[in-house]
PDB file of N, CA and C in Angstrom:
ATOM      1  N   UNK A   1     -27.178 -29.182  -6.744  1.00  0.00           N
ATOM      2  CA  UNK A   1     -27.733 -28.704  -7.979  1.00  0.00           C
ATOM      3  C   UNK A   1     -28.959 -27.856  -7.681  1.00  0.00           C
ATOM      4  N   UNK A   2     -29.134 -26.910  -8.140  1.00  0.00           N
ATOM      5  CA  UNK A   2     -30.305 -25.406  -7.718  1.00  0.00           C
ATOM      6  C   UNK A   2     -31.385 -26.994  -8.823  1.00  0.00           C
ATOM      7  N   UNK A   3     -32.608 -26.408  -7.828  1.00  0.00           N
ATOM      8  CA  UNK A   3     -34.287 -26.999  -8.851  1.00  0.00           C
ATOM      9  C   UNK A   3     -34.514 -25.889  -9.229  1.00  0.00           C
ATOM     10  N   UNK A   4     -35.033 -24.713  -9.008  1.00  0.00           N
ATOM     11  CA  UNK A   4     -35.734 -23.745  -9.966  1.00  0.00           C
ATOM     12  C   UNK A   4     -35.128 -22.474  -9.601  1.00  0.00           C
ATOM     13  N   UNK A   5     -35.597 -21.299 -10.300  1.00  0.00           N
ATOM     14  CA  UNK A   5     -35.402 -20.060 -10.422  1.00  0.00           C
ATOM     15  C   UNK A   5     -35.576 -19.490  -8.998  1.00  0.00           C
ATOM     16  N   UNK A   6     -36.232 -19.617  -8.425  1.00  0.00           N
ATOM     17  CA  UNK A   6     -36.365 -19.067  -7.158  1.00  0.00           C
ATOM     18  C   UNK A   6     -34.594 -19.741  -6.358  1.00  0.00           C
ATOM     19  N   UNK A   7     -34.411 -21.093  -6.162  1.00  0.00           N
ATOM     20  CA  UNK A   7     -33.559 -20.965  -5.431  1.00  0.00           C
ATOM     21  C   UNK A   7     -31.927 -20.228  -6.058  1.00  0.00           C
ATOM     22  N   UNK A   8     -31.972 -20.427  -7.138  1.00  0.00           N
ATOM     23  CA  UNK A   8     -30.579 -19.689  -8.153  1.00  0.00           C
ATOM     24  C   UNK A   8     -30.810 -18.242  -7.413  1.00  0.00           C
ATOM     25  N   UNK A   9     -32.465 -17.324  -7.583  1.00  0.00           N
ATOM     26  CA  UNK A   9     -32.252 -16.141  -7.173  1.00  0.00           C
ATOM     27  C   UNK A   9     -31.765 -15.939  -5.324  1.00  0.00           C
ATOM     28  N   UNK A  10     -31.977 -17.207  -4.865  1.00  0.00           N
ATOM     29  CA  UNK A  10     -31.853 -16.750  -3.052  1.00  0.00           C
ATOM     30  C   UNK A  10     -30.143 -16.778  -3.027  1.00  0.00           C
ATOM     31  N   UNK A  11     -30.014 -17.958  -3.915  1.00  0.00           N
ATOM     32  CA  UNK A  11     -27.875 -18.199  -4.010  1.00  0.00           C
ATOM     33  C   UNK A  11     -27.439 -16.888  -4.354  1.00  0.00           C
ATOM     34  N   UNK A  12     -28.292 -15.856  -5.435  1.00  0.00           N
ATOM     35  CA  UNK A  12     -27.313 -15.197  -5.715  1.00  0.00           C
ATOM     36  C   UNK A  12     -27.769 -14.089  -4.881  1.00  0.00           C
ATOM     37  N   UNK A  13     -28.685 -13.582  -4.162  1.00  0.00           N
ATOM     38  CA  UNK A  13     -28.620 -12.618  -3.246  1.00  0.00           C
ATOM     39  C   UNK A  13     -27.697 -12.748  -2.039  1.00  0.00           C
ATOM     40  N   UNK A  14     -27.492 -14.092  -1.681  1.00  0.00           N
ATOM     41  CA  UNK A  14     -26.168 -14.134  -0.701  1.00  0.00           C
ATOM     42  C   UNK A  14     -24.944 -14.063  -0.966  1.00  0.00           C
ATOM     43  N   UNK A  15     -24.801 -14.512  -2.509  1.00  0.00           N
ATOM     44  CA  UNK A  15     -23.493 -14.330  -2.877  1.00  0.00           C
ATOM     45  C   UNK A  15     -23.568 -12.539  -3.135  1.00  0.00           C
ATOM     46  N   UNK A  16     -24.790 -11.786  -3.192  1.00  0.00           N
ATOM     47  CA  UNK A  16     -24.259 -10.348  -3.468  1.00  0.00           C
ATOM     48  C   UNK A  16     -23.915  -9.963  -1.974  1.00  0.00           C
ATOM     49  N   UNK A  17     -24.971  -9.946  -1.175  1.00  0.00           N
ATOM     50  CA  UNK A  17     -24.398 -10.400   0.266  1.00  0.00           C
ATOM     51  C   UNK A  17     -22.492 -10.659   0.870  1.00  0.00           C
ATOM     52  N   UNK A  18     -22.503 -11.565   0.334  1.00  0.00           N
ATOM     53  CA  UNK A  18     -21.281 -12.298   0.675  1.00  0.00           C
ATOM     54  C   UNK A  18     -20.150 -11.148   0.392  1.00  0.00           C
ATOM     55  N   UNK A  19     -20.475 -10.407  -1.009  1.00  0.00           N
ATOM     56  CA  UNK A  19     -19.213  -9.838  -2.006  1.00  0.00           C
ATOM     57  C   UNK A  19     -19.638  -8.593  -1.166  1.00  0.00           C
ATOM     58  N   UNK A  20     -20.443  -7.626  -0.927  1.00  0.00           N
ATOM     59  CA  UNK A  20     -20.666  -6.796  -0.536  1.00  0.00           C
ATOM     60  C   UNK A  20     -19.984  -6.491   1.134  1.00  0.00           C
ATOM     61  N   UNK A  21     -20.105  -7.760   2.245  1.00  0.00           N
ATOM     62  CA  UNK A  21     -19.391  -7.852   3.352  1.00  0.00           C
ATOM     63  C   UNK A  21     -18.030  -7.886   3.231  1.00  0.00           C
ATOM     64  N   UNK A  22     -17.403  -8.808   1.991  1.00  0.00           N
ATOM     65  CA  UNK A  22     -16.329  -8.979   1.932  1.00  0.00           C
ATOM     66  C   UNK A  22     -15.430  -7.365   1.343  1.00  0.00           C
ATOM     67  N   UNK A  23     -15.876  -6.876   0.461  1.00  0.00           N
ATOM     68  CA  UNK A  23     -15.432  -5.564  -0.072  1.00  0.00           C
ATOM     69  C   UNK A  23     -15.407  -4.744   1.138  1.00  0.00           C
ATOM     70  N   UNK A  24     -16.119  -4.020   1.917  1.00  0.00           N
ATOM     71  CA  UNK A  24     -16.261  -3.729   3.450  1.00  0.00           C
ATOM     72  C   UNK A  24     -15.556  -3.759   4.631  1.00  0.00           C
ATOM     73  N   UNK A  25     -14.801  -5.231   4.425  1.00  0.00           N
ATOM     74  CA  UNK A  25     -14.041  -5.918   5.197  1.00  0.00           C
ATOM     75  C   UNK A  25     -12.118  -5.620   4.459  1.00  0.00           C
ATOM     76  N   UNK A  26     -12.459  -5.673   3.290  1.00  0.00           N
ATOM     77  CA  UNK A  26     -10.919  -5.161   2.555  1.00  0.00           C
ATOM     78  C   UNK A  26     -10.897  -3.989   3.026  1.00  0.00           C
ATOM     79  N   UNK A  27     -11.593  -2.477   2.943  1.00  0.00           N
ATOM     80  CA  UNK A  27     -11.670  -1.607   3.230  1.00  0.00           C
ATOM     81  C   UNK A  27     -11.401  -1.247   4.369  1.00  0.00           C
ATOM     82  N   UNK A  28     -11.415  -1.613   5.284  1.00  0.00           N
ATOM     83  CA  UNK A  28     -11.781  -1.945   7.000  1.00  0.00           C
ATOM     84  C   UNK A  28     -10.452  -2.074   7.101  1.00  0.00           C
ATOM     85  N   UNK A  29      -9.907  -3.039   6.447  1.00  0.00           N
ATOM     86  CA  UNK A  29      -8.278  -3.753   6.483  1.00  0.00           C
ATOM     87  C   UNK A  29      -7.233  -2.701   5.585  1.00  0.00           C
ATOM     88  N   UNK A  30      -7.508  -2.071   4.676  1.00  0.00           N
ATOM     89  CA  UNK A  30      -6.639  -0.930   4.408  1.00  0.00           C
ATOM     90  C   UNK A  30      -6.360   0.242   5.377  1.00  0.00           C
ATOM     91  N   UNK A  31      -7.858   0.404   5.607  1.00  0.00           N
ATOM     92  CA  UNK A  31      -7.826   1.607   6.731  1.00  0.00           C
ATOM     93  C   UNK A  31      -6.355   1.305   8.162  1.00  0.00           C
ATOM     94  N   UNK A  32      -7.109   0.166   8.336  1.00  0.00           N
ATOM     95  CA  UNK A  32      -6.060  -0.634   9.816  1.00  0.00           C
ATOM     96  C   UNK A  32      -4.656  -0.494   9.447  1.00  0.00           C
ATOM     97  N   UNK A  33      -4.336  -1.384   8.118  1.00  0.00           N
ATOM     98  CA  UNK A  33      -2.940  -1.457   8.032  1.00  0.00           C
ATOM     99  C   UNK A  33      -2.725   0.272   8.042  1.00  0.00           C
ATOM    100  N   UNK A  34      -3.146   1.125   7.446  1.00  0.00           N
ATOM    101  CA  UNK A  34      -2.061   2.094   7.325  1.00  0.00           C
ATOM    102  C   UNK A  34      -2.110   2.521   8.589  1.00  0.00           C
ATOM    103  N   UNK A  35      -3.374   2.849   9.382  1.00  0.00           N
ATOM    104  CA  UNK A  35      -2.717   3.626  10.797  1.00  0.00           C
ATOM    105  C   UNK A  35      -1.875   2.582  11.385  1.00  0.00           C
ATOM    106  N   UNK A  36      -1.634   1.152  11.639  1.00  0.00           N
ATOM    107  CA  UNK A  36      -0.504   0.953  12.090  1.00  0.00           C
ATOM    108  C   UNK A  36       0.760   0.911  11.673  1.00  0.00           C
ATOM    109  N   UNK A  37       0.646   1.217  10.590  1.00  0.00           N
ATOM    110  CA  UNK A  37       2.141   1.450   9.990  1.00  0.00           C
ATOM    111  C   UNK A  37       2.331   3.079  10.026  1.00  0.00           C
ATOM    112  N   UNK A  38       1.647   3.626   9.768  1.00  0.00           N
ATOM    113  CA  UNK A  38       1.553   5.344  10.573  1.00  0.00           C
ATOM    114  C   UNK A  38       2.065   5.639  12.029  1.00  0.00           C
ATOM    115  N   UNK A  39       1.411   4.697  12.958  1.00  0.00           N
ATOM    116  CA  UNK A  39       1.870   4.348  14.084  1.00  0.00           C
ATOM    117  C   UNK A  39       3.010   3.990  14.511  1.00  0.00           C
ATOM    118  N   UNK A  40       3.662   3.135  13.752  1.00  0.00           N
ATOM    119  CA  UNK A  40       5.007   2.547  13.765  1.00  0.00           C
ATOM    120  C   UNK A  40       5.920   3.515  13.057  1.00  0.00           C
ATOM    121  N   UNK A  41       5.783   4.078  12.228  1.00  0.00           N
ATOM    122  CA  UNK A  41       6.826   5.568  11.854  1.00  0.00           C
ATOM    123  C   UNK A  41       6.487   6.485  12.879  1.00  0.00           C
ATOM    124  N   UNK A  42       5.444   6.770  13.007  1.00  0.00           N
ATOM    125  CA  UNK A  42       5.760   8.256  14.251  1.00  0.00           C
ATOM    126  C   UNK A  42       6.224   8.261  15.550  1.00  0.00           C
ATOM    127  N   UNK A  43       6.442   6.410  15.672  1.00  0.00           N
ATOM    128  CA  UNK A  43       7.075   6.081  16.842  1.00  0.00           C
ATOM    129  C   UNK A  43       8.340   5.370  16.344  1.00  0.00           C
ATOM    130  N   UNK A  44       8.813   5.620  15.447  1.00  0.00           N
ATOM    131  CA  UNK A  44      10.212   5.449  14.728  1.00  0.00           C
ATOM    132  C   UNK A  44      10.803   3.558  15.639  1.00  0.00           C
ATOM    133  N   UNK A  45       9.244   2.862  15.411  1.00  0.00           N
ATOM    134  CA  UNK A  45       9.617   1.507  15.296  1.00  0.00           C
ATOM    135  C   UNK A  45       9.508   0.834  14.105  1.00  0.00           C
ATOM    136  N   UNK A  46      10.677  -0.122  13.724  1.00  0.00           N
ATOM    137  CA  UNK A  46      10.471  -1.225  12.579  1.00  0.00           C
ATOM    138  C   UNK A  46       9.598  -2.138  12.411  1.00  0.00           C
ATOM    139  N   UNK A  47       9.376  -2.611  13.819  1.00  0.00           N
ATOM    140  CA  UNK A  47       8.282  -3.750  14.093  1.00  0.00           C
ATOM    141  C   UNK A  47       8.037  -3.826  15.544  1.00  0.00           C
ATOM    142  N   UNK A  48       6.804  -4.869  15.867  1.00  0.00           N
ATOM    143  CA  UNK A  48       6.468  -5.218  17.177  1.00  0.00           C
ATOM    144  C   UNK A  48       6.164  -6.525  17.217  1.00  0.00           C
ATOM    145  N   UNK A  49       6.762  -7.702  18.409  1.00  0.00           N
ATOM    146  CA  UNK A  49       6.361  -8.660  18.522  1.00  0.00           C
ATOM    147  C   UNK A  49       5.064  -8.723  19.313  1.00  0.00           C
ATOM    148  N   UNK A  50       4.612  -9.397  18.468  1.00  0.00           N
ATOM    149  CA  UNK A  50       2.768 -10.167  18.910  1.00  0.00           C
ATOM    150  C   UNK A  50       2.669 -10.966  20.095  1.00  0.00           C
ATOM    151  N   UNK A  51       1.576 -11.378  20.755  1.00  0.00           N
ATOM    152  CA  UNK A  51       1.619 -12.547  21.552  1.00  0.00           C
ATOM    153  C   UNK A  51       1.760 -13.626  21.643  1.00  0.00           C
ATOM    154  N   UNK A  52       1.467 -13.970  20.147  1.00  0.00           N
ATOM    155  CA  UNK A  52       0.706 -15.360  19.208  1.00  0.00           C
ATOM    156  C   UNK A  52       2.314 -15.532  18.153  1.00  0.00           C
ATOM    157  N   UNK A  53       3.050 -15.071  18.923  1.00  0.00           N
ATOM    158  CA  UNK A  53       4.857 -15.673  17.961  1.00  0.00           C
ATOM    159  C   UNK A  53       4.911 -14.823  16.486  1.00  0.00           C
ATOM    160  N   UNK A  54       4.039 -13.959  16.689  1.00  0.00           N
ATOM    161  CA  UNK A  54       4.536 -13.355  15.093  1.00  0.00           C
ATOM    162  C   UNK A  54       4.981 -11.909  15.604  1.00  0.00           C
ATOM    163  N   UNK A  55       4.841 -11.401  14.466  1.00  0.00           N
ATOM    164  CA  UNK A  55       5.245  -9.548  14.271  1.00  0.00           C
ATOM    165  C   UNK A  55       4.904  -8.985  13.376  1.00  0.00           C
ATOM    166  N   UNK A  56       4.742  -7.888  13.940  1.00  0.00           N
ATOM    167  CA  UNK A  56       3.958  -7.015  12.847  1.00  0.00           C
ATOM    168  C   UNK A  56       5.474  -5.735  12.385  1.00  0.00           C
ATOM    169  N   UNK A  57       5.524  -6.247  11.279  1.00  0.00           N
ATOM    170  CA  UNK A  57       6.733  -5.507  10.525  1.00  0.00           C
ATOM    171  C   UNK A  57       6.490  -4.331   9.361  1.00  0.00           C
ATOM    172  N   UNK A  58       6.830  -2.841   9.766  1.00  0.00           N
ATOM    173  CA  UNK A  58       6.545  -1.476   9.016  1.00  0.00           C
ATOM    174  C   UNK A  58       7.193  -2.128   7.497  1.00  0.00           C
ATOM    175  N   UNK A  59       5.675  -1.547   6.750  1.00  0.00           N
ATOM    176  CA  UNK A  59       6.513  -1.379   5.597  1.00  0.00           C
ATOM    177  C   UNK A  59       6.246  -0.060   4.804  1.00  0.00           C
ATOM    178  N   UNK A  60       7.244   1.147   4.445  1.00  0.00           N
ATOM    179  CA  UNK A  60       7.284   2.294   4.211  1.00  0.00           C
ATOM    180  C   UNK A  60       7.476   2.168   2.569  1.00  0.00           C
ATOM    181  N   UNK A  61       6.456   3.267   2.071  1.00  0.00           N
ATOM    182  CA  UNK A  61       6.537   2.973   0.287  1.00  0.00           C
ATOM    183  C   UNK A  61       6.457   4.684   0.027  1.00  0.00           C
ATOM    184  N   UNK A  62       6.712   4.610  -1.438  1.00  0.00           N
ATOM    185  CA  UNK A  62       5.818   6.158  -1.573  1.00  0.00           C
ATOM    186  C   UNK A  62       5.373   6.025  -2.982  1.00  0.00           C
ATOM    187  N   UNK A  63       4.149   6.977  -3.222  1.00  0.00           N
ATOM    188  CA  UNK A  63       3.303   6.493  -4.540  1.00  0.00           C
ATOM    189  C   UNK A  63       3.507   7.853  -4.894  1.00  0.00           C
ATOM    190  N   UNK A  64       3.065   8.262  -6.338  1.00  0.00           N
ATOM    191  CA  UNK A  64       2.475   9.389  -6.988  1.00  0.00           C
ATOM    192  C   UNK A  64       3.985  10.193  -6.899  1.00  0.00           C
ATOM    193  N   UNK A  65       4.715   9.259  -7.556  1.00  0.00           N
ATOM    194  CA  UNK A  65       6.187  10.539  -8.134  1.00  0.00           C
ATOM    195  C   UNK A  65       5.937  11.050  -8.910  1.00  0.00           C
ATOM    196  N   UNK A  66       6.983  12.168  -8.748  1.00  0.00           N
ATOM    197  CA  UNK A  66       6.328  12.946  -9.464  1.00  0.00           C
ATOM    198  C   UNK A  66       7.560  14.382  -9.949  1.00  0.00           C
ATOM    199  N   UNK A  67       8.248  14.553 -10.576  1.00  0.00           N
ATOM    200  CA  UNK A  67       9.016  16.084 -11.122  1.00  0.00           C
ATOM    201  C   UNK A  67       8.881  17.539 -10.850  1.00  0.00           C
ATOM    202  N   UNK A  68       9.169  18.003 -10.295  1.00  0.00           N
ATOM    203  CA  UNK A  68       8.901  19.853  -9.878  1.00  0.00           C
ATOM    204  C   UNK A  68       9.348  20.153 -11.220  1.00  0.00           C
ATOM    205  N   UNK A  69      10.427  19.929 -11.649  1.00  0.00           N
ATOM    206  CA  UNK A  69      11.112  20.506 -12.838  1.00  0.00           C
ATOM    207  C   UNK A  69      10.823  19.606 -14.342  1.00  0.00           C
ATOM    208  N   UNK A  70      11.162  20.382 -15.029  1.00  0.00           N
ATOM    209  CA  UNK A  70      10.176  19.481 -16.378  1.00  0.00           C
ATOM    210  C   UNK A  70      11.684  18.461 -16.637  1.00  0.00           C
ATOM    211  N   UNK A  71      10.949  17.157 -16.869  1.00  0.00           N
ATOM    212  CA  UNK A  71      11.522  15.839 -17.126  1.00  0.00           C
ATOM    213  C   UNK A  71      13.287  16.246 -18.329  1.00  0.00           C
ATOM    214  N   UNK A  72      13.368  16.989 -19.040  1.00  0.00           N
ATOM    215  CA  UNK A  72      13.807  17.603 -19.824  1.00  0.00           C
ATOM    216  C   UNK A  72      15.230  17.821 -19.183  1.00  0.00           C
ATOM    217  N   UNK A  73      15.077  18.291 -17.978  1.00  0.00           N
ATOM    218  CA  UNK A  73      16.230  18.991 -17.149  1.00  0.00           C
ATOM    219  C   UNK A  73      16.883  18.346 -16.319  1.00  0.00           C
ATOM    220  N   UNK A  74      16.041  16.670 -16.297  1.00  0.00           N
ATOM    221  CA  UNK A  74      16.244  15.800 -14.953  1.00  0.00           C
ATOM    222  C   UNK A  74      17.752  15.021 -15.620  1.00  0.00           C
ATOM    223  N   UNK A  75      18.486  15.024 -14.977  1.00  0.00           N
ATOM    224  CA  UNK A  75      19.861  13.983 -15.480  1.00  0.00           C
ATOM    225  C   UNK A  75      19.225  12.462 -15.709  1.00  0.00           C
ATOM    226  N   UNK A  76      19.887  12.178 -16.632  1.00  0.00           N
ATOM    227  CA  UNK A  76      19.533  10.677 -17.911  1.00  0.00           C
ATOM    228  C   UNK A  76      18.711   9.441 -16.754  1.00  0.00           C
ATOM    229  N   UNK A  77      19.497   9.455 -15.259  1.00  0.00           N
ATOM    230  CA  UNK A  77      19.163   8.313 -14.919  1.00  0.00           C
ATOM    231  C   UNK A  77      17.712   8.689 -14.115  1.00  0.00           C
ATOM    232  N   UNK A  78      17.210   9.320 -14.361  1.00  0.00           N
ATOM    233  CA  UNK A  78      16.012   9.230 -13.875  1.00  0.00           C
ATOM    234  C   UNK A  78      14.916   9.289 -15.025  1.00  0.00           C
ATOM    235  N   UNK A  79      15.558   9.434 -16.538  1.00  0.00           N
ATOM    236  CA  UNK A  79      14.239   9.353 -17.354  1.00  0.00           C
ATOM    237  C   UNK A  79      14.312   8.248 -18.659  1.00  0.00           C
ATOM    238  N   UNK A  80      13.645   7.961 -18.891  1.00  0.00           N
ATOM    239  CA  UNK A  80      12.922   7.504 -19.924  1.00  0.00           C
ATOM    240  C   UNK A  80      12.124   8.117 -21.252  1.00  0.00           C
ATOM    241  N   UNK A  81      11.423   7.833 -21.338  1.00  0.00           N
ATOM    242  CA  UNK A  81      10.456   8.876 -21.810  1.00  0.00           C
ATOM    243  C   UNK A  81       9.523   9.335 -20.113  1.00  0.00           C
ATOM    244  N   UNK A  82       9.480   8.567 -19.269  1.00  0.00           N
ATOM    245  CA  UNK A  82       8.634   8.930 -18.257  1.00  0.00           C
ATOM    246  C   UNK A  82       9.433   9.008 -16.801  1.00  0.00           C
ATOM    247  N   UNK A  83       9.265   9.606 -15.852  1.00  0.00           N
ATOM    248  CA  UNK A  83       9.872   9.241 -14.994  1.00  0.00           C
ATOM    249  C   UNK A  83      10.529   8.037 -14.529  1.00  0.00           C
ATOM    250  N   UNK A  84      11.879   7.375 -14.054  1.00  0.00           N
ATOM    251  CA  UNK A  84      12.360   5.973 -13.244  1.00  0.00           C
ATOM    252  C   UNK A  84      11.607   5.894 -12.158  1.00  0.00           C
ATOM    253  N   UNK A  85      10.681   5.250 -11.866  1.00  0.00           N
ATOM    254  CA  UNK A  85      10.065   5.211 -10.231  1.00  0.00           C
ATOM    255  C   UNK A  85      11.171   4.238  -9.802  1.00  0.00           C
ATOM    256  N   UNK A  86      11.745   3.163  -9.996  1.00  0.00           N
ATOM    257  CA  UNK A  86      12.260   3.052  -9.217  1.00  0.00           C
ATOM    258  C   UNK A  86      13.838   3.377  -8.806  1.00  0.00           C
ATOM    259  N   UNK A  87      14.551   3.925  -9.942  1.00  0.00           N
ATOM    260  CA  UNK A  87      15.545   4.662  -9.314  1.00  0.00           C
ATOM    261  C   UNK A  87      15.025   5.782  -8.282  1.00  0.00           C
ATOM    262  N   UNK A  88      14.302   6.700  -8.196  1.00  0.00           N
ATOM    263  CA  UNK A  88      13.479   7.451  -6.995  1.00  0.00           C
ATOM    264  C   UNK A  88      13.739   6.804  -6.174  1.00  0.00           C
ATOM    265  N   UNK A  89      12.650   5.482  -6.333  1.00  0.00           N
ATOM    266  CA  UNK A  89      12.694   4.787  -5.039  1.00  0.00           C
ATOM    267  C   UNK A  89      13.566   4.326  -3.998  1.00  0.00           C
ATOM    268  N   UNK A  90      14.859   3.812  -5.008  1.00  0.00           N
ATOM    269  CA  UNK A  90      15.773   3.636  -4.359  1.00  0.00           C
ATOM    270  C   UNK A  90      16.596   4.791  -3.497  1.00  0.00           C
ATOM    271  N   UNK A  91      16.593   6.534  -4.052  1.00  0.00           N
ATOM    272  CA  UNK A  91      17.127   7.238  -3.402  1.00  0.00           C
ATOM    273  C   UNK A  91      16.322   7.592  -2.303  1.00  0.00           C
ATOM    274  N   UNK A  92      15.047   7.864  -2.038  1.00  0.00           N
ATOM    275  CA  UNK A  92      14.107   7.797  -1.388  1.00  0.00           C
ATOM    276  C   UNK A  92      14.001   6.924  -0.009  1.00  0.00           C
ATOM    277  N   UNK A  93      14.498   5.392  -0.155  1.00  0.00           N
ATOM    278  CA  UNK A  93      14.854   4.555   0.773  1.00  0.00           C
ATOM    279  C   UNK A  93      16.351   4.674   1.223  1.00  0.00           C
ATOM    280  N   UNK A  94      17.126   5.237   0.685  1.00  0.00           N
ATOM    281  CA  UNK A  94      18.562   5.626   0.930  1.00  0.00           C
ATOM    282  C   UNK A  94      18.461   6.904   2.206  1.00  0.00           C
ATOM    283  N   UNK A  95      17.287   7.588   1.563  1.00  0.00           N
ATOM    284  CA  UNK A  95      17.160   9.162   2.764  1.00  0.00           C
ATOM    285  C   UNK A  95      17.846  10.312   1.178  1.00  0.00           C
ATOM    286  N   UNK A  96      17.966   9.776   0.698  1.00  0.00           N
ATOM    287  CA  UNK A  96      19.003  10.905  -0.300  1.00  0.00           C
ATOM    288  C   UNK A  96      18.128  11.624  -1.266  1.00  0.00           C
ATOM    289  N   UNK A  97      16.365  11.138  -1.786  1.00  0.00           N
ATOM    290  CA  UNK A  97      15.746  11.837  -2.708  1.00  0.00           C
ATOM    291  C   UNK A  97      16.006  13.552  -2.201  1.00  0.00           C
ATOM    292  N   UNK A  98      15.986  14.091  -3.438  1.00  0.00           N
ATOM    293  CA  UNK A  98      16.070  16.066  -3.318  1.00  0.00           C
ATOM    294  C   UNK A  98      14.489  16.107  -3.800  1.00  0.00           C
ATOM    295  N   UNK A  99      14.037  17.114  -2.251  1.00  0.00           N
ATOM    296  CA  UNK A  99      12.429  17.329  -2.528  1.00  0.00           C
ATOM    297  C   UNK A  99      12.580  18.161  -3.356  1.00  0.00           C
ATOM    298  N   UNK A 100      14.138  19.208  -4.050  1.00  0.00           N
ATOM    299  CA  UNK A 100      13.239  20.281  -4.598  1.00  0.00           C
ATOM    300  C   UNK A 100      13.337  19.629  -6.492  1.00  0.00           C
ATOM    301  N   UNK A 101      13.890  18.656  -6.365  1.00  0.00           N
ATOM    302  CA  UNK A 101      13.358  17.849  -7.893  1.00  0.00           C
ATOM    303  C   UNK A 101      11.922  16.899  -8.013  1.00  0.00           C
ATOM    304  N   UNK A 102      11.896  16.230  -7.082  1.00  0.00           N
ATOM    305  CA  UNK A 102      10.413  15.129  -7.013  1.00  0.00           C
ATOM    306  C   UNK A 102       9.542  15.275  -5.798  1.00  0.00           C
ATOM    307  N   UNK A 103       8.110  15.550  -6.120  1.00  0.00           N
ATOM    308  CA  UNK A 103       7.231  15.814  -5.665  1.00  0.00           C
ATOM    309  C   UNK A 103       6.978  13.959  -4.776  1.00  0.00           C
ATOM    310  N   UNK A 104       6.250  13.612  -3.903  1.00  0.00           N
ATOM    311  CA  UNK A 104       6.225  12.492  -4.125  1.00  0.00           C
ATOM    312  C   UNK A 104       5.017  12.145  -2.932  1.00  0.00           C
ATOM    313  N   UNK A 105       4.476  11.600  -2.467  1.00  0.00           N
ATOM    314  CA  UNK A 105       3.288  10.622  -1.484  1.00  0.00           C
ATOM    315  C   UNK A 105       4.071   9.556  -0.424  1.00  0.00           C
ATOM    316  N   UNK A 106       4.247   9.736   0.802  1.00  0.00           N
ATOM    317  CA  UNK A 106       4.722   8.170   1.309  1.00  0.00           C
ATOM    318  C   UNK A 106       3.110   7.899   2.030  1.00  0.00           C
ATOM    319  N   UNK A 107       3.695   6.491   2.044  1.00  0.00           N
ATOM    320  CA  UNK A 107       2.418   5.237   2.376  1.00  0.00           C
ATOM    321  C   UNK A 107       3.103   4.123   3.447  1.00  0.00           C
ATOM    322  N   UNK A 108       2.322   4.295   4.433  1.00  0.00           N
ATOM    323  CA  UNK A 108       2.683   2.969   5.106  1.00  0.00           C
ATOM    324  C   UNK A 108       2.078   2.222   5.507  1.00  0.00           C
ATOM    325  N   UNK A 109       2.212   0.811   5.598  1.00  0.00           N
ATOM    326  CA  UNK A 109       1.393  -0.451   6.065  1.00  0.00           C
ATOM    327  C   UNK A 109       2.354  -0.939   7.034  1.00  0.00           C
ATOM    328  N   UNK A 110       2.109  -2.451   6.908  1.00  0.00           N
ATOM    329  CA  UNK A 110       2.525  -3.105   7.832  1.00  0.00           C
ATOM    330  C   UNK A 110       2.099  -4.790   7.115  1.00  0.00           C
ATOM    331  N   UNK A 111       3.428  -5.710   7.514  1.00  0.00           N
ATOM    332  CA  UNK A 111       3.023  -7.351   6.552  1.00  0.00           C
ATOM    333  C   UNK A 111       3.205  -7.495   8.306  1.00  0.00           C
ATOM    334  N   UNK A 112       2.442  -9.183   8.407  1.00  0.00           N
ATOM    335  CA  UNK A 112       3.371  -9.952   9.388  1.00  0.00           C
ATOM    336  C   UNK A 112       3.984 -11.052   9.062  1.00  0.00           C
ATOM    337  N   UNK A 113       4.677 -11.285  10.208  1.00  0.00           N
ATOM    338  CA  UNK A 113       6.044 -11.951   9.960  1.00  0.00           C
ATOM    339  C   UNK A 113       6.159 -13.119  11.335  1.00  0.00           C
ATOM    340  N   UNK A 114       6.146 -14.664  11.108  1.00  0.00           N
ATOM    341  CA  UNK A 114       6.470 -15.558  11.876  1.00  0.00           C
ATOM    342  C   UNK A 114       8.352 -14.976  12.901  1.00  0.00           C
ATOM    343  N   UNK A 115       7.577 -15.178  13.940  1.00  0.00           N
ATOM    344  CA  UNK A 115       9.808 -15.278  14.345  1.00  0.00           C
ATOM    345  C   UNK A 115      10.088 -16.345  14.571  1.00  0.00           C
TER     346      UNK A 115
END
């Protein structure tokens, strides 16, 4: 239980502390995952086994779809009122998306995985 104002203010300068290292540390960890999953596509591997019994397994996404041609012209199964992201997606992971209909972003990370 905090006694006075002074110690509530020392708790919460470490907890800004605390949140401030930790945000830093997410950041740190986005950066990482994508160059190794960057790494693992330009070396056209799926995964790599670890030392410690796990693996580090590519995972390939793509963000920010997107239409060259106005939504209007696109055949039924790709619209809505808004683009299907994930019908895209699915042609996209097939190899079959047409760049000259959808604009699009790929992203890669990496999960691990016990073997």
């Amino acid at each position: 239980m905090l006694r006075s104002p002074d110690e509530l203010i020392a708790i919460c300068l470490e907890l800004e502390e605390i949140s401030a290292q930790r945000k830093a540390l997410e950041e740190r960890e986005k950066i990482i995952t994508a160059k190794c999953g960057l790494y693992l596509k330009e070396t056209n591997l799926e995964n790599v086994s670890l030392k410690n019994g796990r693996q580090v397994v590519r995972v390939d996404s793509i963000v920010g779809i997107g239409s060259n041609i106005p939504l209007e012209e696109l055949a039924e199964e790709f619209k809505t009122t808004m683009l299907k992201h994930r019908f895209v997606n699915r042609l996209w992971e097939e190899g079959k998306l047409d760049d000259k209909l959808f604009s699009y972003e790929e992203k890669w990370s990496i999960k691990f995985k016990n073997l």
